[in-house]
Protein backbone atom coordinates (compact mmCIF):
# COMPACT_ATOMS: atom_id res chain seq x y z
CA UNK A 1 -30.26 55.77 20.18
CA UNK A 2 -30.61 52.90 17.69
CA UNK A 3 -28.41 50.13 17.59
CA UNK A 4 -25.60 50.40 15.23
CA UNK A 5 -24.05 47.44 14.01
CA UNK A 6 -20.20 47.62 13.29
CA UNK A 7 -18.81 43.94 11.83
CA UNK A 8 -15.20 44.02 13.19
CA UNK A 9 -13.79 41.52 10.29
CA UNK A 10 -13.02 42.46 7.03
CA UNK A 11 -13.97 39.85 4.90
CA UNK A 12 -11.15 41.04 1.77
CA UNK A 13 -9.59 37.84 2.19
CA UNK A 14 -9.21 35.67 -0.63
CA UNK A 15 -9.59 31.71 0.17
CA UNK A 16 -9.28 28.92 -1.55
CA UNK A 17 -12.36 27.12 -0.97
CA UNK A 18 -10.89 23.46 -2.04
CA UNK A 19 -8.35 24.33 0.74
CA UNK A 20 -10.58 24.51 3.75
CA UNK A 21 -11.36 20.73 5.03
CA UNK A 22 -13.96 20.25 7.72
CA UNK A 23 -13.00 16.90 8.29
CA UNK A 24 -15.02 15.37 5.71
CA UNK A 25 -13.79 11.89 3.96
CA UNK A 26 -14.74 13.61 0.41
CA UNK A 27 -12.37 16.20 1.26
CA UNK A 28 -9.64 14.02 2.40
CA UNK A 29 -9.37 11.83 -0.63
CA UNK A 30 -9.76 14.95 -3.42
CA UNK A 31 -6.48 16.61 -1.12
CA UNK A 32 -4.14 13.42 -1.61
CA UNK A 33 -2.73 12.57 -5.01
CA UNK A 34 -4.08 9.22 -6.76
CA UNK A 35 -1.60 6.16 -5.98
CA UNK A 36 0.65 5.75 -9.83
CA UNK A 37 -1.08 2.31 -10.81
CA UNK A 38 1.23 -0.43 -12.57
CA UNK A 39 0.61 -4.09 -13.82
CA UNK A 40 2.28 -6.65 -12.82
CA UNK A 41 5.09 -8.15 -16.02
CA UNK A 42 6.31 -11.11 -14.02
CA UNK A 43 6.71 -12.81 -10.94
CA UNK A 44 10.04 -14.04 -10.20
CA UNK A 45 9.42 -15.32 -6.99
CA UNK A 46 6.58 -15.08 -4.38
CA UNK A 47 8.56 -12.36 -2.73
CA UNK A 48 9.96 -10.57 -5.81
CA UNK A 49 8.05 -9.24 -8.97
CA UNK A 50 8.81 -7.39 -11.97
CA UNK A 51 6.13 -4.50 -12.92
CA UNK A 52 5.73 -2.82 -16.31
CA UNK A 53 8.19 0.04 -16.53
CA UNK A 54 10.82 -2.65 -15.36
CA UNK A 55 11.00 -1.67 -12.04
CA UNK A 56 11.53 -5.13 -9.59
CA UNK A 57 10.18 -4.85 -5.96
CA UNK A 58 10.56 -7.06 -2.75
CA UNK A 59 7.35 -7.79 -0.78
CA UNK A 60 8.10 -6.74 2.02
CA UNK A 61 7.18 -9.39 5.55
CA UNK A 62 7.58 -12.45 3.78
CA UNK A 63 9.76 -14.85 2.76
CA UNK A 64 9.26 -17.95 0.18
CA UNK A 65 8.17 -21.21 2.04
CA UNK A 66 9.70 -24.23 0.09
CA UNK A 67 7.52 -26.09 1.59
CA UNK A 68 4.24 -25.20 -0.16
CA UNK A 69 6.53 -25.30 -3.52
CA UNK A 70 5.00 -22.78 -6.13
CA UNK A 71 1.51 -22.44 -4.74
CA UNK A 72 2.62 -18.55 -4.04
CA UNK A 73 4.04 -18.00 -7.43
CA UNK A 74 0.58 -19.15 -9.11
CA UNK A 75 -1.53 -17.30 -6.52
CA UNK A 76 0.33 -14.61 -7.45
CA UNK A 77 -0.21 -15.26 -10.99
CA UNK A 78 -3.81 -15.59 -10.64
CA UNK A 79 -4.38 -13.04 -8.37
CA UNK A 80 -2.47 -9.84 -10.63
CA UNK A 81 -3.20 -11.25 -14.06
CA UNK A 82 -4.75 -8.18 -16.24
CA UNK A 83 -5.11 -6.20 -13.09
CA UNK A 84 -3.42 -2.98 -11.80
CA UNK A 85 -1.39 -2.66 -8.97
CA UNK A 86 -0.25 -0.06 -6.70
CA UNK A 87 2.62 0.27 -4.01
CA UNK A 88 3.23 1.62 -1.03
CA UNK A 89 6.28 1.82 1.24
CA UNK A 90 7.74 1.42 4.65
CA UNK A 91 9.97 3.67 6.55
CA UNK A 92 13.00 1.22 4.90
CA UNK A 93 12.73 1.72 1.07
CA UNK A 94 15.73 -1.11 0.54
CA UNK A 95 16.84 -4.32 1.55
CA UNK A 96 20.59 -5.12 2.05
CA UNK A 97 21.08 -6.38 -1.22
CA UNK A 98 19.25 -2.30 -2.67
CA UNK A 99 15.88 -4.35 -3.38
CA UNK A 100 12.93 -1.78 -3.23
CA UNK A 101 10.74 -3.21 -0.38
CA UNK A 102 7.02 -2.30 -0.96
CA UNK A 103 3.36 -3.27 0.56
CA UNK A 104 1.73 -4.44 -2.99
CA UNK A 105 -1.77 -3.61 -3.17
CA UNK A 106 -4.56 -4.16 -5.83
CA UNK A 107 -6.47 -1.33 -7.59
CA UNK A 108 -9.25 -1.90 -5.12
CA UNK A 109 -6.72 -1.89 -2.47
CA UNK A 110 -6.57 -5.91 -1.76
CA UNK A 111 -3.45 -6.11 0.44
CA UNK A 112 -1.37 -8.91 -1.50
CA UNK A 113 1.44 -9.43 0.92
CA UNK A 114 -1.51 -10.06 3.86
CA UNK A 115 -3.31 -12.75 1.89
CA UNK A 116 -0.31 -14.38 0.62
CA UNK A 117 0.26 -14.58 4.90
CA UNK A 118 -3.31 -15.41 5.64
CA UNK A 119 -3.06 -18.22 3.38
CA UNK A 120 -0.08 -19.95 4.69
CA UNK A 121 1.38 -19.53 1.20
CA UNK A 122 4.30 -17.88 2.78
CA UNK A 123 6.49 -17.22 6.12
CA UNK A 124 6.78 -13.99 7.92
CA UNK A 125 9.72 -12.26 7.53
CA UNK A 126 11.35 -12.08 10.69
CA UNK A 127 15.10 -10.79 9.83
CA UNK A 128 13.74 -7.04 9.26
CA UNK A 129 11.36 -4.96 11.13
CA UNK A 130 7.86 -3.51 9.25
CA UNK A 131 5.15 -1.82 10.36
CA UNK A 132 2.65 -4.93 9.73
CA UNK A 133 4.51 -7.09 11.59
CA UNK A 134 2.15 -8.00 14.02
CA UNK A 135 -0.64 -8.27 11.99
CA UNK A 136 1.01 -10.53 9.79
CA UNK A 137 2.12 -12.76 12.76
CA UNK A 138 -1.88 -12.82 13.99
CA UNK A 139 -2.87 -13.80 10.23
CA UNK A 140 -0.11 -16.20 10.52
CA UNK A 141 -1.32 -18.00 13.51
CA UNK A 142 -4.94 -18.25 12.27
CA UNK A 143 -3.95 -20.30 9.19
């Protein structure tokens, strides 16, 4: 008797083949949507900016040192002048006072509120809770 070979899936199945992900880094980044880029209109303070559709956001983790007196505000200046910016948020979207708290990035994702930290041009924020916290306490202590 010869062998007969009986397949017992039906391949009728449509699938979308940008839906399948193996895992791949490729196929990660195509899957999540691109980050809405802004520029930066003005920087009221070292913790609070102004961006170009007039929206104001809080940095959120730090707090203005009066100490280092306008060194933020210009590395601020220097840092987002002509340059796009993206945000991205904690699990608190507003402060007390209905500021929106964001994590302010660069378009080639420099973390602002970090180096602003790293470079003692700021405190840490200790009155709320963040998810960088601790980093920003470590980056605070290597200063």
């Amino acid at each position: 008797m010869p062998y007969i070979f009986k397949d017992p899936h039906t391949l009728d199945k449509k699938i979308d083949v940008k839906k399948l992900q193996f895992g791949s880094k490729i196929d990660k980044d195509s899957s999540t949507q691109r980050e809405e880029l802004y520029t930066v209109k003005e920087i009221l303070s070292p913790e609070k900016i102004k961006l170009n559709n007039n929206l104001t956001v809080k940095l959120i983790g730090i707090k203005e040192d009066p100490l280092v007196n306008g060194k933020a505000t210009t590395f601020l200046i220097e840092k987002t002048k002509g340059k796009r910016v993206f945000l991205k948020f904690d699990q608190v979207k507003h402060d007390n006072e209905n500021n929106l708290l964001c994590y302010l990035y660069l378009e080639n994702k420099t973390f602002i509120n970090a180096h602003l930290v790293k470079n003692g041009l700021v405190k840490v924020d200790m009155d709320i809770d963040f998810k960088y916290r601790d980093k920003f306490l470590s980056l605070n202590s290597v200063k």
